[in-house]
Protein backbone atom coordinates (compact mmCIF):
# COMPACT_ATOMS: atom_id res chain seq x y z
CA UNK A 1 -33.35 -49.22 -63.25
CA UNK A 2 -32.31 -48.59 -66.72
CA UNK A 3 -34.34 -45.51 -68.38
CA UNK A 4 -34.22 -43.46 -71.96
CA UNK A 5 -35.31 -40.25 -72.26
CA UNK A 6 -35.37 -36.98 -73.98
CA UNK A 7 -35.90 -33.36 -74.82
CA UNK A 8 -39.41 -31.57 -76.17
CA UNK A 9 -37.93 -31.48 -79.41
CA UNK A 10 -36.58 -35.02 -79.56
CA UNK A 11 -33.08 -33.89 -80.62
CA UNK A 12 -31.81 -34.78 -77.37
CA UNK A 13 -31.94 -38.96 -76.48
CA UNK A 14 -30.33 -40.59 -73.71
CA UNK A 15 -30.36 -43.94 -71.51
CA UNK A 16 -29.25 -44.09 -67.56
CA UNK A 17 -29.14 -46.10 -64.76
CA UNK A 18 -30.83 -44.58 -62.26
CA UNK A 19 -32.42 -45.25 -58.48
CA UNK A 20 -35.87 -45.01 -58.65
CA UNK A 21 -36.06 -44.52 -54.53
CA UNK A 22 -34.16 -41.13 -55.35
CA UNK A 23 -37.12 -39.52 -57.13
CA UNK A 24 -37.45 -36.09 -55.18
CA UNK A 25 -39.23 -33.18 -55.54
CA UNK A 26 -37.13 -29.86 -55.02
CA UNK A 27 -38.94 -26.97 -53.45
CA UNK A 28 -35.78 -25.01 -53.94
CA UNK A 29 -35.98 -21.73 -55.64
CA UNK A 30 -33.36 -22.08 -58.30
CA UNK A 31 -35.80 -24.94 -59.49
CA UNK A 32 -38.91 -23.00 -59.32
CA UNK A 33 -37.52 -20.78 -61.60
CA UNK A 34 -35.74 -22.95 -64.37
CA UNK A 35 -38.51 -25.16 -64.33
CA UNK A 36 -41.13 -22.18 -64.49
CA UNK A 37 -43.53 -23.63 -61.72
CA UNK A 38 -43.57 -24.46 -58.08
CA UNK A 39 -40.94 -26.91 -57.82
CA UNK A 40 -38.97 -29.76 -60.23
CA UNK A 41 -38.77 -32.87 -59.78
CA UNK A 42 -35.56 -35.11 -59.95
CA UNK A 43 -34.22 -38.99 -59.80
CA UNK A 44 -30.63 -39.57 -59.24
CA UNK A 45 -27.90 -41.26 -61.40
CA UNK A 46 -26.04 -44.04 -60.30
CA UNK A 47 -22.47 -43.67 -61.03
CA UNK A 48 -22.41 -40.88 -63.37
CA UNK A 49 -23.65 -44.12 -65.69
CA UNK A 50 -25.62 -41.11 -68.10
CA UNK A 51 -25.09 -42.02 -72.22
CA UNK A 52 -25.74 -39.32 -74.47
CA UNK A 53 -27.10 -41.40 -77.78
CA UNK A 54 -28.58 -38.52 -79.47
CA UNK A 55 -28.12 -34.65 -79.80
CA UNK A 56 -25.74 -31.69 -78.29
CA UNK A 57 -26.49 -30.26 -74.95
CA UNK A 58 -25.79 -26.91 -73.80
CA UNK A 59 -23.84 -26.34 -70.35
CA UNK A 60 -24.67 -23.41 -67.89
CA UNK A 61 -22.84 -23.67 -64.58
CA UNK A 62 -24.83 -22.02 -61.51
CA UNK A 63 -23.83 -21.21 -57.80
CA UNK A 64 -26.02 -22.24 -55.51
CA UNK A 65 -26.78 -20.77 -52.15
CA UNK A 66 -24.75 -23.48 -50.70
CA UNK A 67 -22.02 -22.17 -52.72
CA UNK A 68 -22.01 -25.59 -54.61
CA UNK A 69 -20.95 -25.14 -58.50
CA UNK A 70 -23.60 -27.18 -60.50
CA UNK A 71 -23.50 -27.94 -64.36
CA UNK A 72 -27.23 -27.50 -65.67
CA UNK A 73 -27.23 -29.38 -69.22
CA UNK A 74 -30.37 -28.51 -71.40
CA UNK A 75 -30.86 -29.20 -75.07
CA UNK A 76 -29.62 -26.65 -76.91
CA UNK A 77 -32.18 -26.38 -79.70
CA UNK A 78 -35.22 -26.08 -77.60
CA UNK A 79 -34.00 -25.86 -73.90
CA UNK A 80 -35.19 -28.37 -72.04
CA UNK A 81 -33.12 -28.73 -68.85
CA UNK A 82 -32.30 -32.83 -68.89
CA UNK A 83 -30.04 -32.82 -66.03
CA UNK A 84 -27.81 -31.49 -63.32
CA UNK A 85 -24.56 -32.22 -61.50
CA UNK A 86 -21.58 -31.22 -59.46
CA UNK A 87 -19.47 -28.81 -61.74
CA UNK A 88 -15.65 -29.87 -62.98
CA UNK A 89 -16.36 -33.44 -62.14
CA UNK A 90 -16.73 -33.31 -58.38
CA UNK A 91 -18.63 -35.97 -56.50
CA UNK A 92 -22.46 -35.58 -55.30
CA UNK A 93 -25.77 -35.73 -56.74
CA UNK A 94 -26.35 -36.39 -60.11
CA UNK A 95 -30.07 -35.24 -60.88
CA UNK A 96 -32.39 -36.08 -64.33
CA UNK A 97 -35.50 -33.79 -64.67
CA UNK A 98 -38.22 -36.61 -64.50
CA UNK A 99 -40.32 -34.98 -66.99
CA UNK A 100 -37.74 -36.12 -69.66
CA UNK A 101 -37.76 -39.72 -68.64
CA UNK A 102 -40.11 -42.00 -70.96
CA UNK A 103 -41.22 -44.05 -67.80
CA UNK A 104 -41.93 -41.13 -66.00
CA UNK A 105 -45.20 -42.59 -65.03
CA UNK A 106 -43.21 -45.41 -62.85
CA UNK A 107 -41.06 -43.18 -61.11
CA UNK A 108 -43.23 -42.20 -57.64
CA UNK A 109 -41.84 -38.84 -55.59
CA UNK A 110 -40.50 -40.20 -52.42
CA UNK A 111 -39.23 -37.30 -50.67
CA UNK A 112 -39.30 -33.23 -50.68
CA UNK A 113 -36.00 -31.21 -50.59
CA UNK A 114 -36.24 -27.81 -49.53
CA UNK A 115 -39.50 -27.58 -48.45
CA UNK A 116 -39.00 -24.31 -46.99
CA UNK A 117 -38.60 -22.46 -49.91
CA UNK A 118 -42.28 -24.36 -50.71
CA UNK A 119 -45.18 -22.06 -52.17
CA UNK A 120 -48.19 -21.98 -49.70
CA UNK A 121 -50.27 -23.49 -51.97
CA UNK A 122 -48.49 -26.84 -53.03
CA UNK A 123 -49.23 -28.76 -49.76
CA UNK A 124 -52.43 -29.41 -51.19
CA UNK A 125 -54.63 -29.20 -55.00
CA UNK A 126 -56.71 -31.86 -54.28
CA UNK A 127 -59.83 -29.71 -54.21
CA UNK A 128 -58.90 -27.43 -57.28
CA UNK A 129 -61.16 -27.72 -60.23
CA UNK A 130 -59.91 -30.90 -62.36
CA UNK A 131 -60.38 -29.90 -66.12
């Protein structure tokens, strides 16, 4: 599925290719805390095919507990985080924050990753007030 997307400030455009089955939400807590909730969600890249049409992203490289080196790219006037992959070109997943997709709306969650890190409470908000 091709996609364009972007950052809160709109400096930051871009168009992927991307496999909509791959939408996941991460319980992990390196993504509770960029994303400054409970978890973030993410859709995966096929074949690094990411174009940059608009804007300069900012780079900050993080160690995970895996000990994988990941390259977090975020816009570098307002900060949005658009995406993250394997550091110095190495192979594995290639992640886009689905907030800054335009057709978020299309692209469904389909699976949890690291659901033990999950807060208590996210299992389930159905009852919580709806305002």
């Amino acid at each position: 599925m091709r996609i364009t997307g972007g950052c809160f400030c709109k400096k930051i455009r871009y168009s992927a290719t991307i496999d909509p089955k791959t939408v996941t939400i991460c319980h992990c807590t390196d993504c509770q805390i960029n994303s400054g909730t409970a978890y973030g969600v993410v859709v995966g890249v096929i074949n690094e095919e990411f174009i940059l049409e608009d804007g300069k992203l900012t780079y900050f490289e993080k160690i995970a507990d895996s000990g994988a080196r990941r390259s977090l790219a975020f816009c570098s006037t307002c900060g949005t985080r658009i995406y993250a992959k394997p550091a110095d070109g190495k192979p594995g997943r290639f992640g886009i924050r689905v907030g800054t997709v335009d057709q978020r709306e299309s692209l469904i969650p389909r699976q949890q990753a690291f659901f033990n890190s999950a807060l208590d409470w996210v299992t389930d908000i159905t009852n919580l007030k709806k305002m």
